[in-house]
N, C-alpha and C. Protein backbone atom coordinates (compact mmCIF):
# COMPACT_ATOMS: atom_id res chain seq x y z
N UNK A 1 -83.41 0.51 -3.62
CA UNK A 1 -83.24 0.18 -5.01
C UNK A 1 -82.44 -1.12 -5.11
N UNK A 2 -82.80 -1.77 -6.13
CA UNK A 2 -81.99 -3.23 -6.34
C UNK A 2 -80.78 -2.93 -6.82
N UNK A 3 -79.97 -3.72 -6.13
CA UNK A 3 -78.49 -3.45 -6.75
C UNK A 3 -77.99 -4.69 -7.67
N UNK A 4 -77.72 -3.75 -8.93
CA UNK A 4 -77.24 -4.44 -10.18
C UNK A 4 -75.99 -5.29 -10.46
N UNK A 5 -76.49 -6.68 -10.59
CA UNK A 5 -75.58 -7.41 -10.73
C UNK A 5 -74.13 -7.13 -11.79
N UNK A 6 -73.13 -7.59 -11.79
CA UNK A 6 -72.31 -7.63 -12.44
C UNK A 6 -72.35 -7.97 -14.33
N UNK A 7 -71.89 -7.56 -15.17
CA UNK A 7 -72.13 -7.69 -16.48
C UNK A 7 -72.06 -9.55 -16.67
N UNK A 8 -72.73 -10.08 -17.48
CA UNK A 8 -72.37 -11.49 -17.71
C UNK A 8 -73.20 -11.87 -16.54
N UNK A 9 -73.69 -11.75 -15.75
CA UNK A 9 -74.16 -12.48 -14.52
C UNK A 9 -75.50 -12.73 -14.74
N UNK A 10 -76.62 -12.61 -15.88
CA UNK A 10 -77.53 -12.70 -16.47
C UNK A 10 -77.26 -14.28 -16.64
N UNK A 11 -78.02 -15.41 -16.38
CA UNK A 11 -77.95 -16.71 -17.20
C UNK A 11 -78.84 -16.75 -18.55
N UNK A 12 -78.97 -15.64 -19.27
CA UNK A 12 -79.62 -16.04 -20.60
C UNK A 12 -78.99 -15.49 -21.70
N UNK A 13 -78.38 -16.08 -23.32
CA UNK A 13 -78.28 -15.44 -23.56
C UNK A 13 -78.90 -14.22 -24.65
N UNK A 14 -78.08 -13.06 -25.28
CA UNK A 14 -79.06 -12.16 -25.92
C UNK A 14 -80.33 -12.40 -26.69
N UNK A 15 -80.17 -13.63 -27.67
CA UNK A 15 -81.37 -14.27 -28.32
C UNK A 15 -82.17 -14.48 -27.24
N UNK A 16 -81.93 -15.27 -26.40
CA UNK A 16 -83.08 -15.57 -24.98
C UNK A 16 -83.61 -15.02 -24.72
N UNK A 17 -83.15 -13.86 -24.43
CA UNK A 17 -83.48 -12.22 -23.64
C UNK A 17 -84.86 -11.50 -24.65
N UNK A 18 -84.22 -11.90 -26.03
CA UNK A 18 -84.83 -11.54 -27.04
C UNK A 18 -86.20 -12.28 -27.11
N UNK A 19 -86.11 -13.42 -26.81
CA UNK A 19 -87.28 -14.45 -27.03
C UNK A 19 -88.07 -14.50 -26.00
N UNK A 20 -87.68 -13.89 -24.78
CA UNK A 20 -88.58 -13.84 -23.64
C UNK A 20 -89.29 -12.58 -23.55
N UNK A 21 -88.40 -11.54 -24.02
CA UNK A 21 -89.30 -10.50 -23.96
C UNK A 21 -90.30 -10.36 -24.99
N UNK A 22 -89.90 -11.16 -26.24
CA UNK A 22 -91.00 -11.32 -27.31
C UNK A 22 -92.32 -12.21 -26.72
N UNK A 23 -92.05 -13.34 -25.81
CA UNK A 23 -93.32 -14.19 -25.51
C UNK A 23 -93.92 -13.77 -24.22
N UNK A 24 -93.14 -12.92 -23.58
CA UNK A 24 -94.05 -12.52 -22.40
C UNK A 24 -94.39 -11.07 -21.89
N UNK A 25 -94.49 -10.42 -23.59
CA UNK A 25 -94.20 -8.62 -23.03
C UNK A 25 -95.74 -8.68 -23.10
N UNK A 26 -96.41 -7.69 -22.30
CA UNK A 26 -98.18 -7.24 -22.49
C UNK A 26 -98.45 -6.88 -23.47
N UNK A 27 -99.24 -7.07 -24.44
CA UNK A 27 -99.33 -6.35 -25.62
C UNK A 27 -100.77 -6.40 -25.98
N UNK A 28 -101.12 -5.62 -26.76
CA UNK A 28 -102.81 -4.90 -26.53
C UNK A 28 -103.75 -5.83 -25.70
N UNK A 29 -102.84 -4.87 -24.72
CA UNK A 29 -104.01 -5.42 -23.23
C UNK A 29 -103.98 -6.52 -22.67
N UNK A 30 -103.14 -7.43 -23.47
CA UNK A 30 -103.13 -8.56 -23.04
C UNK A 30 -101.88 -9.04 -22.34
N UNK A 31 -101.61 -9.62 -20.54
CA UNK A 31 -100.26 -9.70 -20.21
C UNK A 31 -100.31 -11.13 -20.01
N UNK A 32 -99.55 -11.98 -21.01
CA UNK A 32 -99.15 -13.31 -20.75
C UNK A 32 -98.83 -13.58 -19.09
N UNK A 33 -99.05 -14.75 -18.91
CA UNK A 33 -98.72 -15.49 -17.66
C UNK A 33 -97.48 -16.69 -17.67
N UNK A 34 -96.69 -16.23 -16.57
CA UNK A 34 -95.75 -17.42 -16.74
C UNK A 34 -96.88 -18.66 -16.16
N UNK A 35 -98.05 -19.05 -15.45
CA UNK A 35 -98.19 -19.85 -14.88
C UNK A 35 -98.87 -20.66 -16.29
N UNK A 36 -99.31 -19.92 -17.12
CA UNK A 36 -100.26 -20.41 -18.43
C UNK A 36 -98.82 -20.85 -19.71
N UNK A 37 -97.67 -20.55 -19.55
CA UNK A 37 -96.50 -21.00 -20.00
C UNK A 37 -96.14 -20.10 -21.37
N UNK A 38 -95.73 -20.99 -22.19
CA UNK A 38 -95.44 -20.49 -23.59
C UNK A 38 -96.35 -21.28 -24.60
N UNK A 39 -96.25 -20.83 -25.66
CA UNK A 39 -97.80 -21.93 -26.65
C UNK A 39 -96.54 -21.89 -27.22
N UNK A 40 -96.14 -23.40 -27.60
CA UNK A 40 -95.62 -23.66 -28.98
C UNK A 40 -96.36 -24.23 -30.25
N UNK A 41 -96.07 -23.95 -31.29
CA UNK A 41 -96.76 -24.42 -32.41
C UNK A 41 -96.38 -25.47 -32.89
N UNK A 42 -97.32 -26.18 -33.42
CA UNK A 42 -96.91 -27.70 -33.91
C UNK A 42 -96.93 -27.36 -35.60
N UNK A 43 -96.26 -28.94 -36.03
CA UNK A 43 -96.18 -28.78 -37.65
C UNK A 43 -97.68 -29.10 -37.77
N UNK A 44 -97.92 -28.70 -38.81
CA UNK A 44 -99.32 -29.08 -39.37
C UNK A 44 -98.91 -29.93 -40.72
N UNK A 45 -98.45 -30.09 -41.41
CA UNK A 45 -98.00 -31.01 -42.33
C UNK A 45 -96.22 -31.61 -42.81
N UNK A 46 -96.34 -32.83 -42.97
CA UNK A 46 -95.03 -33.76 -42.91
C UNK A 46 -94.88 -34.37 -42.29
N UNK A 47 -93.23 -34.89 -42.56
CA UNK A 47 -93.48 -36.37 -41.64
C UNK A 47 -93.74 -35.90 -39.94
N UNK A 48 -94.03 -34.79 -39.60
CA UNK A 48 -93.58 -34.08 -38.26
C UNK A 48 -94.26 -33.97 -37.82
N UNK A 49 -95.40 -34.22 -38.34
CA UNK A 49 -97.45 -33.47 -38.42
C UNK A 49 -97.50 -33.73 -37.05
N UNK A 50 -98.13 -32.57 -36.60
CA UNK A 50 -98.57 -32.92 -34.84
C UNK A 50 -97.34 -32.64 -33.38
N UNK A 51 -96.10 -33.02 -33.81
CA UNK A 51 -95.13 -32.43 -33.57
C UNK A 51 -94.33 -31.15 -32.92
N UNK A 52 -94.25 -31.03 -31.79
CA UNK A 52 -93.86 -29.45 -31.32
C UNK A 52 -92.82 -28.76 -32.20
N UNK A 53 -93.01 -27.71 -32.76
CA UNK A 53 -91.92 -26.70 -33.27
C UNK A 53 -91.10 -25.71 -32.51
N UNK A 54 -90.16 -26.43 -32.23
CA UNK A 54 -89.38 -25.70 -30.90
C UNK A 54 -88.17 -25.04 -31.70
N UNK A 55 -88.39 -23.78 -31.60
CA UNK A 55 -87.20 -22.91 -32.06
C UNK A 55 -85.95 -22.76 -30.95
N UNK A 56 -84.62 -22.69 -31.68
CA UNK A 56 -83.48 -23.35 -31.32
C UNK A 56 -82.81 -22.74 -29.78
N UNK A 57 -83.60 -21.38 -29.44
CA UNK A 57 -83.65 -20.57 -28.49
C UNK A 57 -83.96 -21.64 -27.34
N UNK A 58 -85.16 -21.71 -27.57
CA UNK A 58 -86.07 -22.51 -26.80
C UNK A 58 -85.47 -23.58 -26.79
N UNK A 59 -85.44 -24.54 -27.52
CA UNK A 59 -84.45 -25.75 -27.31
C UNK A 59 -83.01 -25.40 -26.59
N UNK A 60 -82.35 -24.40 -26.68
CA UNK A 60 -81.40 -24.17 -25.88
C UNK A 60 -81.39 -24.20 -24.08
N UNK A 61 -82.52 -23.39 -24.14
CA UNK A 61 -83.17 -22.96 -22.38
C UNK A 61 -83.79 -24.56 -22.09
N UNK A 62 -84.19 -25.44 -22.68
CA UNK A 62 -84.90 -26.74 -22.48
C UNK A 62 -83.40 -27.66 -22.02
N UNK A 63 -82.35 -27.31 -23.15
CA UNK A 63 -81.55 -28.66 -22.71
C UNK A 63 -80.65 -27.89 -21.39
N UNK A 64 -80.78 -26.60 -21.02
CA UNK A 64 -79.97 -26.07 -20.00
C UNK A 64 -80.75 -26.21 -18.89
N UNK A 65 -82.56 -27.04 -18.98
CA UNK A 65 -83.13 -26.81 -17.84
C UNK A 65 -84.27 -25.74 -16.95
N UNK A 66 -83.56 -24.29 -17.93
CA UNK A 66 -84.70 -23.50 -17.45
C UNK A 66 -85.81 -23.45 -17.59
N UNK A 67 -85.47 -24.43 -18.83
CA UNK A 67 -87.53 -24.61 -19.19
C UNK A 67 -87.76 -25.96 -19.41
N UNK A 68 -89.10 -26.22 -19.68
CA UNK A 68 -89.39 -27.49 -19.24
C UNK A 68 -91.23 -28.26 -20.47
N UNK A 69 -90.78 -28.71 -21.34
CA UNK A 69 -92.22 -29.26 -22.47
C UNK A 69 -92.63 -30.66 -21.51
N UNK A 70 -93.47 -30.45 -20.26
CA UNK A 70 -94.16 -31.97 -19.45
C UNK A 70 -95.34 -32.52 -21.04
N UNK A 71 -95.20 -33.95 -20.83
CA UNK A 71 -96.31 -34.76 -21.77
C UNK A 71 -97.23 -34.36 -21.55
N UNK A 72 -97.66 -34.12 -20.85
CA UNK A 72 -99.48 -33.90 -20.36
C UNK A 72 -99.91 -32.92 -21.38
N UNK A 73 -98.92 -31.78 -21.57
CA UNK A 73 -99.63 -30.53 -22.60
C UNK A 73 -99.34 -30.75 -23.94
N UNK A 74 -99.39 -32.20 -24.21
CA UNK A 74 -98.69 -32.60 -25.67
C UNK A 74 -97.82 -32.08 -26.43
N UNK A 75 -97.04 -31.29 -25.76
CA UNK A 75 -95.94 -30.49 -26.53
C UNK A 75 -96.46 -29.06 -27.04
N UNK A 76 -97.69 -28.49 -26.60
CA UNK A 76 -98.46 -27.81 -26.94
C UNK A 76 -97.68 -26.16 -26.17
N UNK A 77 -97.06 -26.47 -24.61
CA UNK A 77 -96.71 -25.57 -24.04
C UNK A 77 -95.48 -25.59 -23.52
N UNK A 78 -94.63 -25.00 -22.94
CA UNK A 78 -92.94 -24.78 -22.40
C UNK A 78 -93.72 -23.46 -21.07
N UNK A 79 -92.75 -24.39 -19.88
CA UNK A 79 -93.03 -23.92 -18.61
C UNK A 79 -91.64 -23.32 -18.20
N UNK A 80 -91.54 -22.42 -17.46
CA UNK A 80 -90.08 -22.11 -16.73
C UNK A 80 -90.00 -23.27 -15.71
N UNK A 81 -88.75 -23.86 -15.37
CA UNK A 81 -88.81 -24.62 -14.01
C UNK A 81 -88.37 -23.68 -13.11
N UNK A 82 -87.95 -24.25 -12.21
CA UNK A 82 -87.59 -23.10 -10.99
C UNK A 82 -86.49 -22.57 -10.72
N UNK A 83 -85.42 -23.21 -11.61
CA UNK A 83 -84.42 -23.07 -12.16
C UNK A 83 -84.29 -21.50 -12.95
N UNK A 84 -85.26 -21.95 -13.67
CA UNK A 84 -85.61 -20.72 -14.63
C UNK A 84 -86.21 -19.44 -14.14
N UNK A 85 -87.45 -20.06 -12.95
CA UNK A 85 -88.01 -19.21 -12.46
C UNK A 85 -86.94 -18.02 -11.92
N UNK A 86 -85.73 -18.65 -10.87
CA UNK A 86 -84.80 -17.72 -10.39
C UNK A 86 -83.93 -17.36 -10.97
N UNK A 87 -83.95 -17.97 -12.43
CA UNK A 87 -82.76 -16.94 -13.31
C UNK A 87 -83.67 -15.79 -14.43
N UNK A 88 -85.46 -16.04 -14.32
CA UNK A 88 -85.76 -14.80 -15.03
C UNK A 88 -86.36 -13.91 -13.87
N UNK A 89 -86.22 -14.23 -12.57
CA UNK A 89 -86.37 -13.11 -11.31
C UNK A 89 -84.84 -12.23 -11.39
N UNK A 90 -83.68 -12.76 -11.59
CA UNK A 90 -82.59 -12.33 -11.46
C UNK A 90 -82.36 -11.20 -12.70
N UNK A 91 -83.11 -11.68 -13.62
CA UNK A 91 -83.29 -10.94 -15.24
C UNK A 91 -83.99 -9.41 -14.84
N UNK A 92 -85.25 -9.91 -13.98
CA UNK A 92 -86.18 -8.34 -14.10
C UNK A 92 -85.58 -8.02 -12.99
N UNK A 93 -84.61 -8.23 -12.01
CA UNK A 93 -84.06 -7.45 -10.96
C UNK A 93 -83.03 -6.76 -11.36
N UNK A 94 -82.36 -6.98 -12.42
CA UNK A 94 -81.25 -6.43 -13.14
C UNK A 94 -81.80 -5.08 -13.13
N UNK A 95 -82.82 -5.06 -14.18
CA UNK A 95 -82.96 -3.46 -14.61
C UNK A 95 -82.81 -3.16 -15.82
N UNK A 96 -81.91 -3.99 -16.27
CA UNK A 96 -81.44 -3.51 -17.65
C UNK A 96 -82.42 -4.06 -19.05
N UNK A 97 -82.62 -5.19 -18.24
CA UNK A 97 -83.56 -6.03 -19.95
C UNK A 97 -84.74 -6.17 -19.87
N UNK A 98 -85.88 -6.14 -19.03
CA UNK A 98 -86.93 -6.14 -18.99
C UNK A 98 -87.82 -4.92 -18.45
N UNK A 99 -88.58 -4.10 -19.25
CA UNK A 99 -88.92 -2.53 -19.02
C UNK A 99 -90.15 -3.16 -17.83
N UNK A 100 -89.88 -2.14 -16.61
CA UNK A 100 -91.21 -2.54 -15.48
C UNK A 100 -92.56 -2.11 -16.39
N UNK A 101 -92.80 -1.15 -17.35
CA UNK A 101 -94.08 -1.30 -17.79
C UNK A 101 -94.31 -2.39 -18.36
N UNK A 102 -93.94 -2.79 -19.55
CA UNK A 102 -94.66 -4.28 -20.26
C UNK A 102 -93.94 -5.25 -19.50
N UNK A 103 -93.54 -5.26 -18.37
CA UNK A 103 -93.52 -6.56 -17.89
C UNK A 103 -93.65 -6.68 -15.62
N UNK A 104 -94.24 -5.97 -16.07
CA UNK A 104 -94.82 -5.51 -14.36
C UNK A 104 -95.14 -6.50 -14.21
N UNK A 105 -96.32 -7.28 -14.98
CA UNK A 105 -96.98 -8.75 -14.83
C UNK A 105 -96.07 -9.50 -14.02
N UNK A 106 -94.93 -9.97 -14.54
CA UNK A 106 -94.01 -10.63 -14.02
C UNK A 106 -93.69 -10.72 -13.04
N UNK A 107 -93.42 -9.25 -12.24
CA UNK A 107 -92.78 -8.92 -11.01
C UNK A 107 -93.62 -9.23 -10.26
N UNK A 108 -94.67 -9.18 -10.40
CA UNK A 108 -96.07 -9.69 -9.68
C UNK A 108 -96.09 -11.34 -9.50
N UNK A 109 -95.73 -11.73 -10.48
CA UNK A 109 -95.81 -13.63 -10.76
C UNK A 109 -94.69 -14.08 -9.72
N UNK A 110 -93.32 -13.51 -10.25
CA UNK A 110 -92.25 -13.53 -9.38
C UNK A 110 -91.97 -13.17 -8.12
N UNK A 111 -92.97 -12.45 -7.31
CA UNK A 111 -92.90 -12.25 -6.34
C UNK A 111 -91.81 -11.23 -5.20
N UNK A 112 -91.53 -10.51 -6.70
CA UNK A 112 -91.14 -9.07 -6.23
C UNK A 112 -91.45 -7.92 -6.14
N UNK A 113 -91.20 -7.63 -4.77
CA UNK A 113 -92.03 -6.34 -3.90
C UNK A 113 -91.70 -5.41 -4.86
N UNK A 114 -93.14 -4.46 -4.84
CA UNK A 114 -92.81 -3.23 -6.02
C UNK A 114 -91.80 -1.86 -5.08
N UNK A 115 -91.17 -1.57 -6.50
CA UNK A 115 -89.70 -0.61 -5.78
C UNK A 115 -90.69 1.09 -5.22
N UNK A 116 -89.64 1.27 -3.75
CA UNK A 116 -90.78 2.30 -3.26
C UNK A 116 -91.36 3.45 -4.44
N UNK A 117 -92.20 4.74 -4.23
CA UNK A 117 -92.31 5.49 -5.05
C UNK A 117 -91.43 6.28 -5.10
N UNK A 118 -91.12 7.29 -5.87
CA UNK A 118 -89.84 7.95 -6.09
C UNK A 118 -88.62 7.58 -6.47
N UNK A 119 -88.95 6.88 -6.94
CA UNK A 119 -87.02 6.15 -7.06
C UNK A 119 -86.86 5.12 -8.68
């Protein structure tokens, strides 16, 4: 069994936690991919038109690094860097914030061995 880090030893905080499990939980049938990223939405009208709409969460994890808007996807998507990658492996190893059913996907992406049976 994985042994649980210390309280605070999570690098995200509760909103984060909140916003990741909102953009990457499975939901009817469908299990997001970290490799396919996050879709952000653009303004559709004002001076902003076209524009990524990055909520302040997200802008938080961007200027700390864990995540990452490259030009190529016109602002269209937000990637974990690897940074990120090993602080949301450290997240689903916890135990505490991410349920292994809607987010098994992950553990799979992340490249952690599934925990034996029984336990």
């Amino acid at each position: 069994m994985t042994e649980r880090q210390p309280p605070g030893a999570v690098p995200f905080t509760a909103a984060e936690r909140s916003f990741i499990r909102q953009e990457l939980a499975a939901a009817f049938g469908v299990r997001p991919s970290l490799a396919k990223g996050i879709r952000i939405n653009l303004w559709t009208s004002g001076s902003r038109r076209g524009e990524p709409k990055i909520p302040p969460v997200l802008g938080a994890m961007i200027e700390r690094g864990l995540i990452d808007m490259p030009a190529e996807d016109l602002g269209q998507r937000a990637y974990f860097t690897q940074t990120g990658l090993a602080a949301l492996k450290r997240l689903y190893e916890d135990g505490r914030y991410l349920d292994p059913d809607r987010f098994g996907h992950l553990r799979e992406e992340l490249g952690i061995p599934e925990p034996p049976l029984g336990i």
